[in-house]
C-alpha atoms as a PDB file:
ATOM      1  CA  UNK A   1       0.000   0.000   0.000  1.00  0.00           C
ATOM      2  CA  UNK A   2       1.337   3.373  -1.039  1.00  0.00           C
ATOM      3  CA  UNK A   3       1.525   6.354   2.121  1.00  0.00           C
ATOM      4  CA  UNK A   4       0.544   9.393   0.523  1.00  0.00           C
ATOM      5  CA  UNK A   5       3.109  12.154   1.330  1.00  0.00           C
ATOM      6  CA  UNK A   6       2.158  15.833   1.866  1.00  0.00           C
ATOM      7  CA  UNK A   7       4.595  18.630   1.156  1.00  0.00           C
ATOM      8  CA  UNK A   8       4.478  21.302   4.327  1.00  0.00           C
ATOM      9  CA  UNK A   9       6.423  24.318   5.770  1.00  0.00           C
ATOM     10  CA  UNK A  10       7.150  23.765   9.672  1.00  0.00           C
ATOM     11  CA  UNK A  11       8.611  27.504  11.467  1.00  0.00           C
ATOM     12  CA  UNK A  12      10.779  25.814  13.880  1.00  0.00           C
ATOM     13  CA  UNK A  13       9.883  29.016  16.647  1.00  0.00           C
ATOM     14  CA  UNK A  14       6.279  27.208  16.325  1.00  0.00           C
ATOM     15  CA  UNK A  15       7.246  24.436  17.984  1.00  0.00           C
ATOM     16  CA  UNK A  16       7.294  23.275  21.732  1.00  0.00           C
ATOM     17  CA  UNK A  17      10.041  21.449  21.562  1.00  0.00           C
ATOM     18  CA  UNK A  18      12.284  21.399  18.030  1.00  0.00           C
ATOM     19  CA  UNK A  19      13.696  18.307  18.021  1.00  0.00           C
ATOM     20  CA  UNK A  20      10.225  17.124  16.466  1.00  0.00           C
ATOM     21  CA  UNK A  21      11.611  18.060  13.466  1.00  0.00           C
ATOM     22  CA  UNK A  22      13.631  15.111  13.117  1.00  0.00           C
ATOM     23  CA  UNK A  23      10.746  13.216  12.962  1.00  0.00           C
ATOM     24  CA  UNK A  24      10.621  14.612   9.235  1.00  0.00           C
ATOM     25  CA  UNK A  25      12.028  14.027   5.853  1.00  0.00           C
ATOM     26  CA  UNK A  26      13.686  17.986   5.063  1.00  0.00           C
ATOM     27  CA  UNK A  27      13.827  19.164   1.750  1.00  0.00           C
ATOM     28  CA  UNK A  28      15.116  22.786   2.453  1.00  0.00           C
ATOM     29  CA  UNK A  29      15.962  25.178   4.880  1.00  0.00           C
ATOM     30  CA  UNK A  30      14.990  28.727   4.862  1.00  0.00           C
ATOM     31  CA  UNK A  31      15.644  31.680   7.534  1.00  0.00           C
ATOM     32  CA  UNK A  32      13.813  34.710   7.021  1.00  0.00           C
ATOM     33  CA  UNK A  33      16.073  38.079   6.843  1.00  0.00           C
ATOM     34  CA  UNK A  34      14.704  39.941   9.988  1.00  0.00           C
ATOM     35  CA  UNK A  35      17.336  41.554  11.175  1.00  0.00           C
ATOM     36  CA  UNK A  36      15.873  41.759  14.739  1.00  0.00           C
ATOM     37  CA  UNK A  37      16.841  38.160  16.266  1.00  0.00           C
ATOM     38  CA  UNK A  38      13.815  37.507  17.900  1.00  0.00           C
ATOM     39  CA  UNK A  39      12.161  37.963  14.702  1.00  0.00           C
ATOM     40  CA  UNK A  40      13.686  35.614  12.580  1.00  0.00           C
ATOM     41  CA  UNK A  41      12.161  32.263  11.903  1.00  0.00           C
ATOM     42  CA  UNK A  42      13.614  28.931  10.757  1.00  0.00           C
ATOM     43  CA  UNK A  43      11.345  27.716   7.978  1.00  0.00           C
ATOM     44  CA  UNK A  44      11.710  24.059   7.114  1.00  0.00           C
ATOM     45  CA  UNK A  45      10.607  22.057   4.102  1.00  0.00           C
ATOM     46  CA  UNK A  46       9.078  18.509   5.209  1.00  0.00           C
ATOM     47  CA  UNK A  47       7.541  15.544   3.415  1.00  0.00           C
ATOM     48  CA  UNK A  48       4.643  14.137   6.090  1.00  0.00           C
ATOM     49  CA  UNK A  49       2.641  11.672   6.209  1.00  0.00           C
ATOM     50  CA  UNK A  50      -0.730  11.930   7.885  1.00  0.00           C
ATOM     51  CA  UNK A  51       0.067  10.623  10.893  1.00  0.00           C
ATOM     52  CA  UNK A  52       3.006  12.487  11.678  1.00  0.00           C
ATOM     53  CA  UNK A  53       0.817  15.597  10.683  1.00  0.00           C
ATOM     54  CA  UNK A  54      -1.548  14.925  13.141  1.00  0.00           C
ATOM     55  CA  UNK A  55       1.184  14.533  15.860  1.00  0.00           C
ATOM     56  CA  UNK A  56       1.687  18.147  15.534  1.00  0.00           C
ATOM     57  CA  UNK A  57      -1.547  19.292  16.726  1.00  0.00           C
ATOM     58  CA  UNK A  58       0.137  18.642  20.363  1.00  0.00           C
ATOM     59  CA  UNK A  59       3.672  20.115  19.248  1.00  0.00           C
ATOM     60  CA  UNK A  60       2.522  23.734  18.017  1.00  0.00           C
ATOM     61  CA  UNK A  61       3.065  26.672  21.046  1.00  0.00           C
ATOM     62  CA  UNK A  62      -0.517  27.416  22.256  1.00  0.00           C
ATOM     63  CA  UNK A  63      -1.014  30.751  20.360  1.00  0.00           C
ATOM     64  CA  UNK A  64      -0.433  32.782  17.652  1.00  0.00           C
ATOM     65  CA  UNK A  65       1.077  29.579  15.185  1.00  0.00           C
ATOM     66  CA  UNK A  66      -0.328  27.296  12.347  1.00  0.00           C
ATOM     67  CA  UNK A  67       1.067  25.299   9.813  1.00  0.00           C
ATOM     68  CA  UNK A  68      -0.407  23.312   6.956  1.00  0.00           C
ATOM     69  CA  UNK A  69       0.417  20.653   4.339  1.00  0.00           C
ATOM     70  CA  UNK A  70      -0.696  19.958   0.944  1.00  0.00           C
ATOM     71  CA  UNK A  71      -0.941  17.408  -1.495  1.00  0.00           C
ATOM     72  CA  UNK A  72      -2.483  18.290  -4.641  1.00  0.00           C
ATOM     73  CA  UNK A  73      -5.730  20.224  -3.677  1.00  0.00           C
ATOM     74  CA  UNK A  74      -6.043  18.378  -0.863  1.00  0.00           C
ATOM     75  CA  UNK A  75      -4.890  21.114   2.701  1.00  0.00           C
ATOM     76  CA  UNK A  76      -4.461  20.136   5.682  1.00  0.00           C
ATOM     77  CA  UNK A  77      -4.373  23.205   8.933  1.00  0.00           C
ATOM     78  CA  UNK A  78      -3.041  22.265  12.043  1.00  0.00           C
ATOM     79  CA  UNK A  79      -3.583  24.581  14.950  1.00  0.00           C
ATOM     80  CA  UNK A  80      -2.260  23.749  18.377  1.00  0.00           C
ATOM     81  CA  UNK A  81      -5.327  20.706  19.501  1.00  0.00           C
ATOM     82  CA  UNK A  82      -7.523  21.374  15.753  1.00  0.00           C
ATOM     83  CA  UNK A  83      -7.132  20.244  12.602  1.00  0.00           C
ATOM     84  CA  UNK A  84      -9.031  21.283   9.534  1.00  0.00           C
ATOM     85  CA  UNK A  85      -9.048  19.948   6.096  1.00  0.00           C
ATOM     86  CA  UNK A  86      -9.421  22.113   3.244  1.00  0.00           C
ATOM     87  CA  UNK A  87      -9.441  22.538  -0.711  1.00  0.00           C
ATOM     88  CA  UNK A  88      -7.197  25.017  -2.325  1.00  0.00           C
ATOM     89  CA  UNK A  89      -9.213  25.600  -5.227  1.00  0.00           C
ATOM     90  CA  UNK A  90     -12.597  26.157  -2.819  1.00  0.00           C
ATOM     91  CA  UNK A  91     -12.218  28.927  -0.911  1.00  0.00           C
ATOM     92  CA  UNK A  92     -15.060  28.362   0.883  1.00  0.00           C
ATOM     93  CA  UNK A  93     -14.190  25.540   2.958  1.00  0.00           C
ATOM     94  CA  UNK A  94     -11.141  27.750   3.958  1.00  0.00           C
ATOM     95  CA  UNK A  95     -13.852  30.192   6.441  1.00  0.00           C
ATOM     96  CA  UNK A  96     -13.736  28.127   9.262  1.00  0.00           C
ATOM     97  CA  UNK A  97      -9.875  27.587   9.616  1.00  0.00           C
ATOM     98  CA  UNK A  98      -9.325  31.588   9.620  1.00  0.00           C
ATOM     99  CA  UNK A  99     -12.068  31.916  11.860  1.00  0.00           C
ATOM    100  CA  UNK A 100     -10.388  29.616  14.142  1.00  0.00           C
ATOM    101  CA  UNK A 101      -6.413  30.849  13.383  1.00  0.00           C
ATOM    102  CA  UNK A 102      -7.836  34.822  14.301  1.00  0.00           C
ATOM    103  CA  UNK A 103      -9.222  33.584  17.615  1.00  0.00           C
ATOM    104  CA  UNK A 104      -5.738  32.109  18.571  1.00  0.00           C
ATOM    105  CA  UNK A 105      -4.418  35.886  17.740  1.00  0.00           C
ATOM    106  CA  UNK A 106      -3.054  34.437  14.014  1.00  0.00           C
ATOM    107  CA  UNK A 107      -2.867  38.013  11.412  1.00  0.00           C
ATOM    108  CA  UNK A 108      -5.655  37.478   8.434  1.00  0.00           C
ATOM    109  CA  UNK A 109      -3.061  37.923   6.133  1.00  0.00           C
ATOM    110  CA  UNK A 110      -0.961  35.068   7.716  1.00  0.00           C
ATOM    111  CA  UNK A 111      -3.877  32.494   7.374  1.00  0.00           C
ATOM    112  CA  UNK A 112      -3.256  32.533   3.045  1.00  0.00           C
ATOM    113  CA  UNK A 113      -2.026  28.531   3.221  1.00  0.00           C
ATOM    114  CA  UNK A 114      -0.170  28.745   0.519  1.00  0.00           C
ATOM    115  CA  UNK A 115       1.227  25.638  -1.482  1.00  0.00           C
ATOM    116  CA  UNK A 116       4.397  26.234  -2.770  1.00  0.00           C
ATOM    117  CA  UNK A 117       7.967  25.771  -1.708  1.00  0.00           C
ATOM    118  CA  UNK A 118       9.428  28.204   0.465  1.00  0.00           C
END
């Protein structure tokens, strides 16, 4: 039986406790160019597979972080505890997921789940 694999963007300042990460297959490494310290974040490049996915929903700090995978159309949101499932192409089935990501203090403009490598 073939896992399905979804492509995803972990910020390693997200996370409770980092070493997580090397629960993950890592296809790049980005770090943003803040030039305040406490500013810059470590953006990773993973391959997950669902189940690992879903082990984040207890890994994320309580507020103010998200991340999401992709595979095809096909989005998954994690939140810290909630997990939504999504279509790009639908924007409609994307209301609920901001709704949620605002009320944990997330910016709008941060909830855009994006699908492309960083």
């Amino acid at each position: 039986m073939k896992i399905t694999m979804y492509t995803g963007t972990i910020i390693e300042e997200s996370l409770l406790d980092s070493r997580i990460l090397n629960e993950f297959k890592i296809n790049a490494v980005k770090i943003s160019n803040s030039e305040k310290p406490e500013e810059r974040w470590h953006l990773y490049e993973v391959e997950a597979t669902i189940d690992q996915i879903r082990m984040l929903t207890t890994q994320l700090k309580p507020t103010g972080w998200y991340t999401h995978f992709w595979q095809d159309d096909d989005i998954i949101v994690i939140f810290p505890g909630r997990k939504f499932r999504i279509h790009h192409s639908d924007k409609a089935t994307w209301s609920e997921a901001i709704s949620y990501g605002q009320s944990i203090g997330i910016p709008t403009k941060q909830l855009d789940f994006r699908i492309k490598e960083i």
